[in-house]
N, C-alpha and C. Protein backbone atom coordinates (compact mmCIF):
# COMPACT_ATOMS: atom_id res chain seq x y z
N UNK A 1 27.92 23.17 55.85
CA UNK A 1 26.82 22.26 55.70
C UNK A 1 25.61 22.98 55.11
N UNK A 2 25.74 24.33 55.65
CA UNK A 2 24.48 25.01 55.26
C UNK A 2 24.46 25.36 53.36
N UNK A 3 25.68 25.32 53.10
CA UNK A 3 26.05 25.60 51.68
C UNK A 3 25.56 25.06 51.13
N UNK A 4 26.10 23.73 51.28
CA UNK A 4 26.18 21.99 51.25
C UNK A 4 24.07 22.19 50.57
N UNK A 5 23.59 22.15 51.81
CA UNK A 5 21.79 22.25 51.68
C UNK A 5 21.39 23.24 50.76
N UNK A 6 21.75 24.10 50.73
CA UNK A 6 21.21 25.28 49.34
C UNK A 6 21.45 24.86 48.10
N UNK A 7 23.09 24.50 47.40
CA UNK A 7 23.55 23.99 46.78
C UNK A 7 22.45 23.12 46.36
N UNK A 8 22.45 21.71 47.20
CA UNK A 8 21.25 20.82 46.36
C UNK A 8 19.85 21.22 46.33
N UNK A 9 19.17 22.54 47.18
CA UNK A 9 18.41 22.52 46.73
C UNK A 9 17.97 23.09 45.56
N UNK A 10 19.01 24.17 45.60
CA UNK A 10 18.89 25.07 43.64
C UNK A 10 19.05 24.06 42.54
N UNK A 11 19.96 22.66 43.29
CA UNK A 11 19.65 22.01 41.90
C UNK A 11 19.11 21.28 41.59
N UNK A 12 17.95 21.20 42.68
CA UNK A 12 16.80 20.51 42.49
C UNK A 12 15.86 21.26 42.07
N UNK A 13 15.42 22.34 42.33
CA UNK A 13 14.78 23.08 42.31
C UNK A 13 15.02 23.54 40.88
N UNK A 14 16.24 23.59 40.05
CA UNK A 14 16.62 23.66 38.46
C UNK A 14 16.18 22.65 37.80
N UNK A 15 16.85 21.26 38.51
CA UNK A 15 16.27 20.22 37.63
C UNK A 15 14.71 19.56 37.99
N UNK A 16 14.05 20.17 38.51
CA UNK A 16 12.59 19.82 38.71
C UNK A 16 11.58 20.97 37.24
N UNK A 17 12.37 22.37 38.04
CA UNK A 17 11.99 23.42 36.78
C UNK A 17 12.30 22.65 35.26
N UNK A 18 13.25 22.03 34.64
CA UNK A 18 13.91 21.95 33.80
C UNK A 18 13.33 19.94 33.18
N UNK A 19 13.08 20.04 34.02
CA UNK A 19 11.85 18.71 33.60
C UNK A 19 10.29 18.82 33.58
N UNK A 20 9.81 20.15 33.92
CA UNK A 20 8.59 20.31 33.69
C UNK A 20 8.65 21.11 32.51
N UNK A 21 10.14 21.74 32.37
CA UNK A 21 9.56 22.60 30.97
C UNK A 21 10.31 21.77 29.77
N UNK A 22 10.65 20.39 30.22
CA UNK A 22 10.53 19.52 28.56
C UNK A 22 9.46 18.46 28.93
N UNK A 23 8.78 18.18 29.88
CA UNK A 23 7.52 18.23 30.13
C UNK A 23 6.47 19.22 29.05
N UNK A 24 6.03 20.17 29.33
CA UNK A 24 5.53 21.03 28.28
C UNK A 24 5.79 20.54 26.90
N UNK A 25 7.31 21.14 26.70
CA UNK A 25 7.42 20.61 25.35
C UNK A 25 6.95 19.64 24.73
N UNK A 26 6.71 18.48 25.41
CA UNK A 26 6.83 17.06 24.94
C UNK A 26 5.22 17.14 24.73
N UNK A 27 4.21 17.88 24.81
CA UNK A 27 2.77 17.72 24.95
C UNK A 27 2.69 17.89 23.92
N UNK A 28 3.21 19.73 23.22
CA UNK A 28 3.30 19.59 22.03
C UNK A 28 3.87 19.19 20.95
N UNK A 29 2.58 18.38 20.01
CA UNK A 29 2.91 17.55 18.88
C UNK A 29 3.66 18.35 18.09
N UNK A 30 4.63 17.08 17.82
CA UNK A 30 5.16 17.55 16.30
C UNK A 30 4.54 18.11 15.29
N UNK A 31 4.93 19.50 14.59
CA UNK A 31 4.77 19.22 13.32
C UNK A 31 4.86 18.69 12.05
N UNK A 32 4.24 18.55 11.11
CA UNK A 32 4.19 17.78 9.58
C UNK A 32 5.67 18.89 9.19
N UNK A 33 6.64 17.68 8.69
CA UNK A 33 7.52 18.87 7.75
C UNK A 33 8.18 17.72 6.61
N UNK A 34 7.75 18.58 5.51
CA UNK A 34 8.63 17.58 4.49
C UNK A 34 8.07 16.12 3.87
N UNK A 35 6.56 16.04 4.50
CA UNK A 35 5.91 14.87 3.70
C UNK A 35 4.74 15.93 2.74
N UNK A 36 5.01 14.60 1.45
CA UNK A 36 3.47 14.70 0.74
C UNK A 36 3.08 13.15 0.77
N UNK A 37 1.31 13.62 0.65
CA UNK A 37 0.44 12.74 0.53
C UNK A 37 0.00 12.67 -0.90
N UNK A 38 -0.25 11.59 -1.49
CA UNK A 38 -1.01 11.53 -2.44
C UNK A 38 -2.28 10.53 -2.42
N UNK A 39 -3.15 10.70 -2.77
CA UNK A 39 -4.21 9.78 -2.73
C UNK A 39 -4.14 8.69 -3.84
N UNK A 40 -4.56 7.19 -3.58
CA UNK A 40 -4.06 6.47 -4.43
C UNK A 40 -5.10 6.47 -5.58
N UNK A 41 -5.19 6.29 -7.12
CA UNK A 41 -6.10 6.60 -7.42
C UNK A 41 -5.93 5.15 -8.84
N UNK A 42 -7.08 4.65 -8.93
CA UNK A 42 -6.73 3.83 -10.03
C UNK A 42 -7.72 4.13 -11.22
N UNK A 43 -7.46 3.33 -12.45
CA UNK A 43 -8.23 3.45 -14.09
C UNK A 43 -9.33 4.03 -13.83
N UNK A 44 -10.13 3.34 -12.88
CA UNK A 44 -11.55 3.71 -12.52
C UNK A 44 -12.06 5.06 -12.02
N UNK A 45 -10.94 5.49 -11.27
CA UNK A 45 -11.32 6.45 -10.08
C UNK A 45 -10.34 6.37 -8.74
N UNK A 46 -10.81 6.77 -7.92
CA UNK A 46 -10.39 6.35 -6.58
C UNK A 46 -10.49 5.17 -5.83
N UNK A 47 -9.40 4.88 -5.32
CA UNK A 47 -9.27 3.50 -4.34
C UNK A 47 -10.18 3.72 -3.18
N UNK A 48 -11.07 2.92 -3.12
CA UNK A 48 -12.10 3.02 -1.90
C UNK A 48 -12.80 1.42 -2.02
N UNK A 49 -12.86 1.04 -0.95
CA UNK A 49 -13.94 0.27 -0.79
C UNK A 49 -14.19 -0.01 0.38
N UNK A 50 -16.13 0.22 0.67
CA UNK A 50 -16.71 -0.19 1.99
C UNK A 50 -16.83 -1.36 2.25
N UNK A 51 -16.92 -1.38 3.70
CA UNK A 51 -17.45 -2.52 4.15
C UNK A 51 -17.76 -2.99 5.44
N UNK A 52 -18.50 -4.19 6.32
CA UNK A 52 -19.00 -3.72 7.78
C UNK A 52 -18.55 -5.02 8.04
N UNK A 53 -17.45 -6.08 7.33
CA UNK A 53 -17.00 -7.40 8.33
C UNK A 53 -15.44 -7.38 8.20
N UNK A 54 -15.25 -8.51 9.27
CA UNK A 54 -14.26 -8.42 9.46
C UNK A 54 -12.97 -8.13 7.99
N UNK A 55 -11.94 -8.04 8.23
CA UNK A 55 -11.19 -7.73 6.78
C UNK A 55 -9.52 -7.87 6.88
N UNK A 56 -9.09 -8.76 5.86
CA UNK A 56 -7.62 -9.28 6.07
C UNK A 56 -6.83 -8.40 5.25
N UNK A 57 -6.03 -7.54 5.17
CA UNK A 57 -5.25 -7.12 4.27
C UNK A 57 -3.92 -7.91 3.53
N UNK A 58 -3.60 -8.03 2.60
CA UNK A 58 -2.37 -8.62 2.43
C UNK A 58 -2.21 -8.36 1.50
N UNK A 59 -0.20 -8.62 0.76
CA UNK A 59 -0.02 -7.98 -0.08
C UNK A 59 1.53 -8.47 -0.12
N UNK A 60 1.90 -7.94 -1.53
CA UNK A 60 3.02 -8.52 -2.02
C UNK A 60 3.57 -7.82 -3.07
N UNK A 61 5.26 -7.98 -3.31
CA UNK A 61 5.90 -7.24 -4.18
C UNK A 61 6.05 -8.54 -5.11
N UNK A 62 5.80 -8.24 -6.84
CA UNK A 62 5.72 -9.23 -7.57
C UNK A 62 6.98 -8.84 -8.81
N UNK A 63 7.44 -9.41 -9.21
CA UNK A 63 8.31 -8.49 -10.39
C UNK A 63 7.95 -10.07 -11.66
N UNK A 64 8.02 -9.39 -12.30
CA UNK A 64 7.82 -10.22 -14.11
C UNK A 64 9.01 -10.10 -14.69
N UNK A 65 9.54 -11.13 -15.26
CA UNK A 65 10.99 -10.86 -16.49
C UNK A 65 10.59 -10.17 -17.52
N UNK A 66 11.16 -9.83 -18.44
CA UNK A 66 11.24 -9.84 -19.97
C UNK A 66 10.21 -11.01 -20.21
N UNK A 67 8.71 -10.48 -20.41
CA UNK A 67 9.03 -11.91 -21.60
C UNK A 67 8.10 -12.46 -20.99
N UNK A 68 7.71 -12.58 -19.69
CA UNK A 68 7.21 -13.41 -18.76
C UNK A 68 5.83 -12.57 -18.39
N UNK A 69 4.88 -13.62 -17.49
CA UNK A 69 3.43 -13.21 -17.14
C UNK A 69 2.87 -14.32 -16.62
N UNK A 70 1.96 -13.56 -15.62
CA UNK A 70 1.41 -14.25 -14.71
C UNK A 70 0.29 -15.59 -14.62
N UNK A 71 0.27 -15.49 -16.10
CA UNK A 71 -0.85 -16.89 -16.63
C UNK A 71 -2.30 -16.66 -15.77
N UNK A 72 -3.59 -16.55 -16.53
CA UNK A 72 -4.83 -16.24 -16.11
C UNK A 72 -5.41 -16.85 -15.12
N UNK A 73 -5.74 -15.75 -14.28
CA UNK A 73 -6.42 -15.67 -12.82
C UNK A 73 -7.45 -14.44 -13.01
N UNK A 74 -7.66 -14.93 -11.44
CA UNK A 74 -8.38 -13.98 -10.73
C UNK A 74 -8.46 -13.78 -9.45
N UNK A 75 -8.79 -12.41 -9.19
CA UNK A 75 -8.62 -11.59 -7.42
C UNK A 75 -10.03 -12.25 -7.52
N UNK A 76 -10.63 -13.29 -6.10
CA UNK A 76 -11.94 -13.40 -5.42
C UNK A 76 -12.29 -12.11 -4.81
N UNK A 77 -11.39 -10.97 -4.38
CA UNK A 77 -11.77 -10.64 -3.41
C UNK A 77 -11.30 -9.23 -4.04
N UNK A 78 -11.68 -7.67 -3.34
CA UNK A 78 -10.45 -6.71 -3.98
C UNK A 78 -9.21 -6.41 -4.13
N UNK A 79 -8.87 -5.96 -5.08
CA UNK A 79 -7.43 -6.05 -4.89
C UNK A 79 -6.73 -4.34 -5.52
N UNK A 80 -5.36 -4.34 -5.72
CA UNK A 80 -4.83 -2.92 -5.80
C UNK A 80 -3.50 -3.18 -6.20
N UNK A 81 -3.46 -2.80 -7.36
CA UNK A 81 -2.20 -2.76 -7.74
C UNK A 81 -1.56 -1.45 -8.16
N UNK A 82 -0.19 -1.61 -7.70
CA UNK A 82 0.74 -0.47 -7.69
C UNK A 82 1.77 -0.53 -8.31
N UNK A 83 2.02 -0.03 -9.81
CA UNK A 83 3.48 -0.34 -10.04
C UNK A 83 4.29 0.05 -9.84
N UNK A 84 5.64 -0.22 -9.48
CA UNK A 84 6.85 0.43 -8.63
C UNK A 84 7.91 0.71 -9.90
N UNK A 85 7.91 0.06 -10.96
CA UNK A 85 9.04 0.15 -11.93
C UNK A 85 8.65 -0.69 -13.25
N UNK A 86 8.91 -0.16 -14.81
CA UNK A 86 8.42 -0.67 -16.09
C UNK A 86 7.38 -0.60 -16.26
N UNK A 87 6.71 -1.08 -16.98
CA UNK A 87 5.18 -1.03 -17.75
C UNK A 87 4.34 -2.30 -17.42
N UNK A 88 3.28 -2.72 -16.94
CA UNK A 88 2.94 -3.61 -16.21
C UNK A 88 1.57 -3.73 -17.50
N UNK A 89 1.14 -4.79 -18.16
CA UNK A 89 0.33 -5.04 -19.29
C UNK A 89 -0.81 -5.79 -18.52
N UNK A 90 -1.45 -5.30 -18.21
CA UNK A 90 -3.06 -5.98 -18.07
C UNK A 90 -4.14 -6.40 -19.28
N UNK A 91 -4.21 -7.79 -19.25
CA UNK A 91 -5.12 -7.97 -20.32
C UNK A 91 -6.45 -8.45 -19.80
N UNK A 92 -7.73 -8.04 -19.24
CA UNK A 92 -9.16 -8.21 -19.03
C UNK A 92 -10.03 -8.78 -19.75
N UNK A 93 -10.39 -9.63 -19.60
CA UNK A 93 -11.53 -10.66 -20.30
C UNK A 93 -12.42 -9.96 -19.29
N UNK A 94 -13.62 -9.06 -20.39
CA UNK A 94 -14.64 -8.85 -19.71
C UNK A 94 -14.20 -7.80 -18.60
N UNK A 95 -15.87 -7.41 -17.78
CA UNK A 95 -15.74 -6.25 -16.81
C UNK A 95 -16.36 -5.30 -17.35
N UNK A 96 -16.62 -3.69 -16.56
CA UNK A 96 -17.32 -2.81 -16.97
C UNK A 96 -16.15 -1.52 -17.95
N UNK A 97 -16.85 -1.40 -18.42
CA UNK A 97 -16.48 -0.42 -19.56
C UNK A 97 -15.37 0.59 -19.33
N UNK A 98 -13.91 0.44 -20.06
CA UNK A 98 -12.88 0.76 -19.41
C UNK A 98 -11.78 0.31 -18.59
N UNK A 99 -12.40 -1.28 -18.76
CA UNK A 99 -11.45 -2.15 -17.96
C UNK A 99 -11.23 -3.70 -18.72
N UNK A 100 -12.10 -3.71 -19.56
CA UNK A 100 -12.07 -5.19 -20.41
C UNK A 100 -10.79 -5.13 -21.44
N UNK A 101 -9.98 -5.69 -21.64
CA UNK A 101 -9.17 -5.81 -22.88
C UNK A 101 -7.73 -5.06 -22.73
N UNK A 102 -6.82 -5.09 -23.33
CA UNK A 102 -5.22 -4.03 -22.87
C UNK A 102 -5.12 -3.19 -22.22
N UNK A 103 -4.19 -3.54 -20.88
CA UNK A 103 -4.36 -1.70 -20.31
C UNK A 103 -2.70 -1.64 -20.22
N UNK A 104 -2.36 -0.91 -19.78
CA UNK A 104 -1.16 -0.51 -20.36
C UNK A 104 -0.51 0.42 -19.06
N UNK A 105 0.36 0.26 -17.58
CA UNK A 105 0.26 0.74 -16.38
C UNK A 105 1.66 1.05 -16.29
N UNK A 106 2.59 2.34 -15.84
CA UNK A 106 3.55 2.55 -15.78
C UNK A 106 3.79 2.34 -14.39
N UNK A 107 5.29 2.98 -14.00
CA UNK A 107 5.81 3.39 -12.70
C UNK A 107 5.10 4.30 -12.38
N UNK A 108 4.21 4.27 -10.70
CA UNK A 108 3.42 5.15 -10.08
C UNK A 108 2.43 5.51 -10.54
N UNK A 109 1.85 4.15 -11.38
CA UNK A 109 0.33 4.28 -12.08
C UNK A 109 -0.34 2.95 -11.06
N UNK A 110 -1.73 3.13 -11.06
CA UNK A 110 -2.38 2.27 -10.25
C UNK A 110 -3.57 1.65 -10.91
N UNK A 111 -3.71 0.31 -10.60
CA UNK A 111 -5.16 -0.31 -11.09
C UNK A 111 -5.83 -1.14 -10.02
N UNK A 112 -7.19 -1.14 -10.33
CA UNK A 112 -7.87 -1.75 -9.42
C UNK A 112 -8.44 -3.15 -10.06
N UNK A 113 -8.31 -4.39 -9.82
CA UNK A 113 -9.25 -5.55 -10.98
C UNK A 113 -10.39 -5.36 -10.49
N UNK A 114 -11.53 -6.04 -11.25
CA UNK A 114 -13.01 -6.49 -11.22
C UNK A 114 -12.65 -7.57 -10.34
N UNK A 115 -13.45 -7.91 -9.43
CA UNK A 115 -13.51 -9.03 -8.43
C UNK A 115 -14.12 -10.46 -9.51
N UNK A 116 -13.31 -11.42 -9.52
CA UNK A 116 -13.85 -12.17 -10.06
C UNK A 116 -13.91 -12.25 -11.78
N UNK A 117 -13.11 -11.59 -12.15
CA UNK A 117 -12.61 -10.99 -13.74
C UNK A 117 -11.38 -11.95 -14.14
N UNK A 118 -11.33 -12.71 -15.05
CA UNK A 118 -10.24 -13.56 -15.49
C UNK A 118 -9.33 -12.53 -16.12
N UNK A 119 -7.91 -12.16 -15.38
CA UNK A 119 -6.90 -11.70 -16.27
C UNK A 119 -5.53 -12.11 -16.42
N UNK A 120 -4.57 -11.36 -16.86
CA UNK A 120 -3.14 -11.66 -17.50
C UNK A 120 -2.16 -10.83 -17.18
N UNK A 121 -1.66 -10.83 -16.50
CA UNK A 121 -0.48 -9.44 -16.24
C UNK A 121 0.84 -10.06 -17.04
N UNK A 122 1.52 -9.08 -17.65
CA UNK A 122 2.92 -9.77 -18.53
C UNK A 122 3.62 -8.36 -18.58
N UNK A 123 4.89 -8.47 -19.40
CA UNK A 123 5.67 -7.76 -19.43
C UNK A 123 6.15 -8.09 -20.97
N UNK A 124 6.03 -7.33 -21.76
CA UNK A 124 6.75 -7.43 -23.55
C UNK A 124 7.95 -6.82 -23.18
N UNK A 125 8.31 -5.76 -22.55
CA UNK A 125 9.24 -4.98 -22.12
C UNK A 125 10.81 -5.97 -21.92
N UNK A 126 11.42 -4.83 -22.05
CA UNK A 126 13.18 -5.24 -22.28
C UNK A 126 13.44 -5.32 -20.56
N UNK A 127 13.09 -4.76 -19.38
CA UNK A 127 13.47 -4.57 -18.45
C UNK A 127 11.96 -5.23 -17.33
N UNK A 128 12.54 -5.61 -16.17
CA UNK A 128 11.83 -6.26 -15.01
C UNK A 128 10.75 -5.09 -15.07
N UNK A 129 9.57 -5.77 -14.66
CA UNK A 129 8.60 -5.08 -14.26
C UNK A 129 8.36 -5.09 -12.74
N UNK A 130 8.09 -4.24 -11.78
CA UNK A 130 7.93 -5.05 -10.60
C UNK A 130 6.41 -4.14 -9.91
N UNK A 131 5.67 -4.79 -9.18
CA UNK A 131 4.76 -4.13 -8.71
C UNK A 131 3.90 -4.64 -7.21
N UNK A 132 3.54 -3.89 -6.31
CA UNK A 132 2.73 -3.87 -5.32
C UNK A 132 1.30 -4.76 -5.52
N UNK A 133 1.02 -5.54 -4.91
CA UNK A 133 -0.50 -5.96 -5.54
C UNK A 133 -1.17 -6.14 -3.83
N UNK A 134 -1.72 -5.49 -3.64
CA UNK A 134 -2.68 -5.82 -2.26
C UNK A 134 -4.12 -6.13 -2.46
N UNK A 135 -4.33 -7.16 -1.30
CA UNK A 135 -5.94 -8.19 -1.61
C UNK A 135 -6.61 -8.13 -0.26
N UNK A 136 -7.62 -7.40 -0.26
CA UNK A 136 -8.80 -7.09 0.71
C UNK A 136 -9.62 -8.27 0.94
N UNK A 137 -9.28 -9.22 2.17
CA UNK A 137 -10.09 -10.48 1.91
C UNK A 137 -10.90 -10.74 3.52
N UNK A 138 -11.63 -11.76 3.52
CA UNK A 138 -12.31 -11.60 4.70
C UNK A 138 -11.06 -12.96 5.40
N UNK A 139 -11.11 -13.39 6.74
CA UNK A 139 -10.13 -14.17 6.82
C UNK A 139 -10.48 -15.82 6.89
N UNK A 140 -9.36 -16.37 5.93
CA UNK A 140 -9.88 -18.04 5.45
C UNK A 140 -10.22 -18.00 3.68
N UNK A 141 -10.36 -16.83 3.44
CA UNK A 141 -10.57 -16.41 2.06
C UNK A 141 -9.65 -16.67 1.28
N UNK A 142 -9.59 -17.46 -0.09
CA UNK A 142 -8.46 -17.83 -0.78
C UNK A 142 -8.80 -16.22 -1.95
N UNK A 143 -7.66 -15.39 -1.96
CA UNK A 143 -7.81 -14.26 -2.69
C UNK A 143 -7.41 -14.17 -4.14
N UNK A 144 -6.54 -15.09 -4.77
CA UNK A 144 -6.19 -15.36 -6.07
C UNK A 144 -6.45 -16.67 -6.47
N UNK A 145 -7.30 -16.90 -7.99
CA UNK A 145 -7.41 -18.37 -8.50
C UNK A 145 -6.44 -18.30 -9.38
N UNK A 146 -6.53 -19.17 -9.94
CA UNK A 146 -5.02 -19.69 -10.84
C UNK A 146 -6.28 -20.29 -11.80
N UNK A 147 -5.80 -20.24 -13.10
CA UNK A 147 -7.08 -20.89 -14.13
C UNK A 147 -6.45 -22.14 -14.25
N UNK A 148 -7.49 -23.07 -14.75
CA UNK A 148 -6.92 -24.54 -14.79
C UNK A 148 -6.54 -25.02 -16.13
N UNK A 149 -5.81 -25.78 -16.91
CA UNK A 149 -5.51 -25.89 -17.97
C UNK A 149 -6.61 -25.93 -19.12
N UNK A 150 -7.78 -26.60 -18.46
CA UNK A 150 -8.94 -26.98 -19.49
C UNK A 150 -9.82 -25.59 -19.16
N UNK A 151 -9.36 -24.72 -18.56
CA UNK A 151 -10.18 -23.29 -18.61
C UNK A 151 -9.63 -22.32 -19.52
C-alpha cells in the first residue's frame, strides 16, 4: 500500500512539474518565422487615411472579361484597389495631378480613387482581369454611384 502511495505521488508530483513547465512555455510568444510584410502603397503614395468617426470597411473581389468594364462611377467615400491578376485600365475624368486620364495597373500594383471622381475601370486585355477594391464608409453610406444614362 505504501508503494501503492509513493507511486502516485511521484506521478503527481511529475505531472504537476510537467504542467507548469508547458505552463512557462506557453507564456512565451511565438516567434515571427517566414512572413513578409509589405506596406500597401498606391499611384499617389501611401495608403493612409485619418479619421475620428465611426467607419465601415467593405470590400470585394471584382474580375472584368476581355473586353468588358465597369461603366462610369464613383467611390463617395475612400476606396483601394488591389489588383490580383492582368492589367486593370483606369480612366479618370479629372482629380489632382497624376491621377486624371489612363492609368494603366498590373498584378500587385495598387490605386487609390479621388473621392467623388467619375471613372472607368475596363480590361482591352486577352485574359480576366480580377481585383480587390475596398470602400472606407461611415455606416448607411452608399459607397459606389453608378452614372445615369443622361450623365
Amino acid at each position: 500500500m505504501r508503494k501503492a502511495f509513493v507511486a502516485v505521488a511521484v506521478a503527481l508530483a511529475v505531472a504537476a512539474g510537467g504542467w507548469q513547465a508547458s505552463a512557462i512555455a506557453q507564456e512565451k510568444p511565438a516567434g515571427e518565422k517566414g512572413v513578409k510584410a509589405t506596406n500597401l502603397v498606391t499611384s499617389l503614395g501611401p495608403f493612409r487615411q485619418a479619421t475620428s468617426i465611426p467607419l465601415v470597411l467593405t470590400g470585394q473581389t471584382i474580375e472584368i472579361e476581355p473586353g468588358g468594364q465597369t461603366g462610369r462611377q464613383r467611390h463617395t467615400v475612400p476606396s483601394f484597389v488591389y489588383v490580383l491578376e492582368g492589367t486593370l485600365v483606369t480612366n479618370t475624368e479629372g482629380g489632382p495631378v497624376g491621377v486624371s486620364g489612363v492609368q494603366y495597373h498590373t498584378a500587385g500594383q495598387s490605386y487609390s480613387d479621388p473621392v467623388g471622381i467619375w471613372h472607368n475601370y475596363s480590361n482591352p486585355g486577352p485574359g480576366t482581369v480580377k481585383y480587390l477594391l475596398l470602400l472606407i464608409g461611415t455606416p448607411g453610406a452608399t459607397p459606389t454611384e453608378k452614372a445615369k444614362a443622361d450623365e
